[in-house]
PDB file of N, CA and C in Angstrom:
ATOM      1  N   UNK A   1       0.851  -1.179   0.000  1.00  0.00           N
ATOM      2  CA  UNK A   1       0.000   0.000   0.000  1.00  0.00           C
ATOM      3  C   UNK A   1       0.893   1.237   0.000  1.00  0.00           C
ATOM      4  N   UNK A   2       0.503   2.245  -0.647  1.00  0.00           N
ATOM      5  CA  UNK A   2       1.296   3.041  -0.598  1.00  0.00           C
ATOM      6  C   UNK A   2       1.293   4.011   0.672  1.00  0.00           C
ATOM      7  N   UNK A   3       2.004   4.900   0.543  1.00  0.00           N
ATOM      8  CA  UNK A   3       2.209   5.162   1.921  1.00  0.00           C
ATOM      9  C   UNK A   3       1.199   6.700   2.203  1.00  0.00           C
ATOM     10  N   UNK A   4       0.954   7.221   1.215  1.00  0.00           N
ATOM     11  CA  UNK A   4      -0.056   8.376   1.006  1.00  0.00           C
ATOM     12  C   UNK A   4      -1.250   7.669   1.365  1.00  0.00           C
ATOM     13  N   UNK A   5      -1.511   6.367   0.689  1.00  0.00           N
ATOM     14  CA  UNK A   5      -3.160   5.751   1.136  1.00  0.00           C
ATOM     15  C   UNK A   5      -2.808   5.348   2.875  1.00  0.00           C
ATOM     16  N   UNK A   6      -1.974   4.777   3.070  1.00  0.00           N
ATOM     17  CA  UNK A   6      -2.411   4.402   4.581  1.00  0.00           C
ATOM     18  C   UNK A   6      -2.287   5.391   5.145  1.00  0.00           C
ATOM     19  N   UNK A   7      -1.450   6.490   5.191  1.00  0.00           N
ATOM     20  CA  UNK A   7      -1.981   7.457   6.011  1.00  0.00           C
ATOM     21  C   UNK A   7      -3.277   8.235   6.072  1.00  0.00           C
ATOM     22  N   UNK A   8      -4.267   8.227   5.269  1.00  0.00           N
ATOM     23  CA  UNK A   8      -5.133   8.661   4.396  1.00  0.00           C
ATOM     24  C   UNK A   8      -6.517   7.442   5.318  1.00  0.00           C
ATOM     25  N   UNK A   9      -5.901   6.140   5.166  1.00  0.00           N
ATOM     26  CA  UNK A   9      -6.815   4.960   6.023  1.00  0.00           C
ATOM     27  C   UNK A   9      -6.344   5.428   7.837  1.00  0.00           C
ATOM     28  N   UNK A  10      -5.509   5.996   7.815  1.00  0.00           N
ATOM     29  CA  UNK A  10      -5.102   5.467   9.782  1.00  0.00           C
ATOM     30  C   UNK A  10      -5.426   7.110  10.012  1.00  0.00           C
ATOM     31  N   UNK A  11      -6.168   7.945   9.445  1.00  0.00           N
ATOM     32  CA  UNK A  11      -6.883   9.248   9.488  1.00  0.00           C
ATOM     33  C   UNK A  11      -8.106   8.947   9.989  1.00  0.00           C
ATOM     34  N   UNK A  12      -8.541   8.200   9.175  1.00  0.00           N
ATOM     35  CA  UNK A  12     -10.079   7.845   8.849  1.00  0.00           C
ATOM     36  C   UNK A  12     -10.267   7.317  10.003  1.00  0.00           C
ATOM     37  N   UNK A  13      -9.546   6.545  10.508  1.00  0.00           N
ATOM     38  CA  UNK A  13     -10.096   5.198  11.813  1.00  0.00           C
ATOM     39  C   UNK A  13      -9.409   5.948  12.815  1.00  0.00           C
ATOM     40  N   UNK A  14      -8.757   7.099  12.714  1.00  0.00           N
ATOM     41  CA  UNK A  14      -8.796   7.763  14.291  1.00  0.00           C
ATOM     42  C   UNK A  14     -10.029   8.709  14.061  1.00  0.00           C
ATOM     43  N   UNK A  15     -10.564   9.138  13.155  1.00  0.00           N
ATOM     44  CA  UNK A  15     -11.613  10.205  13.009  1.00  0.00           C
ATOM     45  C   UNK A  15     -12.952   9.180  13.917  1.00  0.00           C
ATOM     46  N   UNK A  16     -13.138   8.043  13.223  1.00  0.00           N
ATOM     47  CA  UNK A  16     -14.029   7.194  13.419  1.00  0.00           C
ATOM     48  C   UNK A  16     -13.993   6.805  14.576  1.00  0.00           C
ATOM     49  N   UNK A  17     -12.831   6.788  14.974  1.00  0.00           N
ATOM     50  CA  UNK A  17     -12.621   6.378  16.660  1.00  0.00           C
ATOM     51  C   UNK A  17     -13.454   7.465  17.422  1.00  0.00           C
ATOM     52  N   UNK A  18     -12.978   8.720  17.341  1.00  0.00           N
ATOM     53  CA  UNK A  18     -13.112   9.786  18.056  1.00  0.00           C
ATOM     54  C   UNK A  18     -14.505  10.052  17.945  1.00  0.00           C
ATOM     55  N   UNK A  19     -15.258   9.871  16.336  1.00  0.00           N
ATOM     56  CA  UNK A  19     -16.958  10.553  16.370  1.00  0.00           C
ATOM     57  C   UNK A  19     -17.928   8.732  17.084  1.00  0.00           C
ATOM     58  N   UNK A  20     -17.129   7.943  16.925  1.00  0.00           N
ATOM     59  CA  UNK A  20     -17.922   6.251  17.476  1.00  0.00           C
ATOM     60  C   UNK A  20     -18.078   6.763  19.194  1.00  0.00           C
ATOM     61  N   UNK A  21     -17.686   8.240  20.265  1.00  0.00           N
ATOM     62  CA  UNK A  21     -17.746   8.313  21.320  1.00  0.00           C
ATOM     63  C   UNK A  21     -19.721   8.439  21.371  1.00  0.00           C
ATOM     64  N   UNK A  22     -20.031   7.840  22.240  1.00  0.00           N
ATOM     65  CA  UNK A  22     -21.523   7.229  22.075  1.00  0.00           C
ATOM     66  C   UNK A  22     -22.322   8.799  23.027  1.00  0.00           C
ATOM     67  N   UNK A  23     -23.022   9.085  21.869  1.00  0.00           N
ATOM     68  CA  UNK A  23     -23.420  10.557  22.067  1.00  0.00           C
ATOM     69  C   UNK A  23     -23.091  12.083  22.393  1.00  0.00           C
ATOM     70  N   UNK A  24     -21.586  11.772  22.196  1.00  0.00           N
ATOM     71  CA  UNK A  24     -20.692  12.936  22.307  1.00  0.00           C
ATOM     72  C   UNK A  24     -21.259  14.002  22.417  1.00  0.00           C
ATOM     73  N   UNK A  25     -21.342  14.796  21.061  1.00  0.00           N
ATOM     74  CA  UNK A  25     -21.971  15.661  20.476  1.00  0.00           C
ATOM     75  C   UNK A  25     -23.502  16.562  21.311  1.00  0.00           C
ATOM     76  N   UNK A  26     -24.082  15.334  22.045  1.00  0.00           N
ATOM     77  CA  UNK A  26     -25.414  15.697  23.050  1.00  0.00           C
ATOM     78  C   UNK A  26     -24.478  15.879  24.596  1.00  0.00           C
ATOM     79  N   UNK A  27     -23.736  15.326  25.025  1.00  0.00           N
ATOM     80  CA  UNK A  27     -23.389  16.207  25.902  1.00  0.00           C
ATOM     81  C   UNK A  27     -22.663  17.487  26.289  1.00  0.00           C
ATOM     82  N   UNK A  28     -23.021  17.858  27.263  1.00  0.00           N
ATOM     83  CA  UNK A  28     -22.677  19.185  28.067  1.00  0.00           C
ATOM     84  C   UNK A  28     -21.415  19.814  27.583  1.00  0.00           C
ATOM     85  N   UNK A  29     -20.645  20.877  27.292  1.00  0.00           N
ATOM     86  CA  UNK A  29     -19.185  20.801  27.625  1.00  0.00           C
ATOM     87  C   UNK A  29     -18.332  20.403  28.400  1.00  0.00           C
ATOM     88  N   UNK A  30     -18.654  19.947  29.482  1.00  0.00           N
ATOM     89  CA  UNK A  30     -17.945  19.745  30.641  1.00  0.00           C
ATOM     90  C   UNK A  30     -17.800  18.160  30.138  1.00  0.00           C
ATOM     91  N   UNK A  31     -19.121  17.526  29.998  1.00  0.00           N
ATOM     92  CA  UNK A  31     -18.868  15.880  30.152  1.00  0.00           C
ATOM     93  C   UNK A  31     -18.190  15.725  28.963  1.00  0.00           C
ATOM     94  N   UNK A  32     -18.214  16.423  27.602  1.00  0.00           N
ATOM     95  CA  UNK A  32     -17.212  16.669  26.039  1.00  0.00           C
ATOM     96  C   UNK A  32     -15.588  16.329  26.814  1.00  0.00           C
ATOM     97  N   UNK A  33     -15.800  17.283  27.769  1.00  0.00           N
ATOM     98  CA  UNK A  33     -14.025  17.406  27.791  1.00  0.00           C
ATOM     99  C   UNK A  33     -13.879  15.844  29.092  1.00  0.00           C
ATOM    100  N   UNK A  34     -14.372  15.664  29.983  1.00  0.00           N
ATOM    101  CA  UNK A  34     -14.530  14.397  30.965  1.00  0.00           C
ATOM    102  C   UNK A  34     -14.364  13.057  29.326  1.00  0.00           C
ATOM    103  N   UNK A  35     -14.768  12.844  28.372  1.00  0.00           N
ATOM    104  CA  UNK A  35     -14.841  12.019  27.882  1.00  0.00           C
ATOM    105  C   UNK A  35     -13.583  12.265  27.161  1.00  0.00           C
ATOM    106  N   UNK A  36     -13.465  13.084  26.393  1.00  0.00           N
ATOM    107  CA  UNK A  36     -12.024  13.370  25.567  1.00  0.00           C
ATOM    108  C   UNK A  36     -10.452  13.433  26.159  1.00  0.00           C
ATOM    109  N   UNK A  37     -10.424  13.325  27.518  1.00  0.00           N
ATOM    110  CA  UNK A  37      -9.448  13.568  27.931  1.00  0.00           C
ATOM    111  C   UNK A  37      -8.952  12.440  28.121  1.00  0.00           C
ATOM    112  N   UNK A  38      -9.569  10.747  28.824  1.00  0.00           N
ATOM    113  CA  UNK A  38      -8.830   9.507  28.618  1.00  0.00           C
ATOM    114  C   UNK A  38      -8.278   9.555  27.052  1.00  0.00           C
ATOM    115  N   UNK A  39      -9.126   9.845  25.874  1.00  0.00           N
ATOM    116  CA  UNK A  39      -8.500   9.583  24.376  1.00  0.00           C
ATOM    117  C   UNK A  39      -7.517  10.158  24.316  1.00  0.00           C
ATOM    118  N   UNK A  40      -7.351  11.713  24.452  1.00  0.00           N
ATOM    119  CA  UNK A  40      -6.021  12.101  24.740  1.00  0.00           C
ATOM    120  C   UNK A  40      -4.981  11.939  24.918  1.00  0.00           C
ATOM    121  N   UNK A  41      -5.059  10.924  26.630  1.00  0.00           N
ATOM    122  CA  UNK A  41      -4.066  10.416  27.099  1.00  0.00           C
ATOM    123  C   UNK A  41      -3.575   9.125  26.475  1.00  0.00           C
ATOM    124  N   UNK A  42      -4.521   8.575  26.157  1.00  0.00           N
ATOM    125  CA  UNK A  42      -3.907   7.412  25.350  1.00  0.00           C
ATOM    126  C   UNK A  42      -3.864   7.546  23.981  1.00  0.00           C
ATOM    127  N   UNK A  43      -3.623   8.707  23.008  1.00  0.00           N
ATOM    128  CA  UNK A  43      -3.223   9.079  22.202  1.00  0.00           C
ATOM    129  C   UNK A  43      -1.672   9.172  21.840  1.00  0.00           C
ATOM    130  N   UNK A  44      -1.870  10.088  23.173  1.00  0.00           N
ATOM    131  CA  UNK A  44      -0.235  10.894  23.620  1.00  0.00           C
ATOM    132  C   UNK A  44       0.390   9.905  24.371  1.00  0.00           C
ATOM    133  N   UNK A  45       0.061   9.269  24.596  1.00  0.00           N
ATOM    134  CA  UNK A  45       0.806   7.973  25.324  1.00  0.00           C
ATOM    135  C   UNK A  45       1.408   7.129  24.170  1.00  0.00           C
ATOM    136  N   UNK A  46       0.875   6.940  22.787  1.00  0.00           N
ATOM    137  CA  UNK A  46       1.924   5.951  21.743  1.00  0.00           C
ATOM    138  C   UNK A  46       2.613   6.005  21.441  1.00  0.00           C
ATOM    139  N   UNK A  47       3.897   5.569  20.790  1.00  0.00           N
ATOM    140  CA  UNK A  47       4.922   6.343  20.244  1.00  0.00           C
ATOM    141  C   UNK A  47       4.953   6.757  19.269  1.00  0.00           C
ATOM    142  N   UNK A  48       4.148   6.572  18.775  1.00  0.00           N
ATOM    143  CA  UNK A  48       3.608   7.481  16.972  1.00  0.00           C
ATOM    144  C   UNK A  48       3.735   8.540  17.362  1.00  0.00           C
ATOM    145  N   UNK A  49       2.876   9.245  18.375  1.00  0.00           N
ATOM    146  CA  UNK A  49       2.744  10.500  18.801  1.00  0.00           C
ATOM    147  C   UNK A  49       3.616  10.967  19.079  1.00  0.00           C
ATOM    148  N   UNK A  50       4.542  10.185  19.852  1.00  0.00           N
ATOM    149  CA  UNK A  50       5.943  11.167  20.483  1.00  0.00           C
ATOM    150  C   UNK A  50       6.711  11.564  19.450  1.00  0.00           C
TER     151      UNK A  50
END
């Protein structure tokens, strides 16, 4: 695969990760950021990220 498409696929399935949070969007700001902040951390926790 080339390397433009998988980055292009491993976009998509963190996007999908992030909007699959089960009613996000309907809660509060407060509970938005309470839910987003474990993803965060285990975002910034891989070594991709670093």
């Amino acid at each position: 695969m080339a390397a433009e498409g998988k980055k292009e696929i491993e976009l998509e399935i963190a996007h999908v990760l992030f909007i699959d949070i089960v009613g996000y969007s309907k809660l509060l700001v407060n509970q938005q950021s309470e839910r987003l902040r474990p993803l965060n951390e285990i975002v910034s926790s891989t070594n991709r990220f670093a």
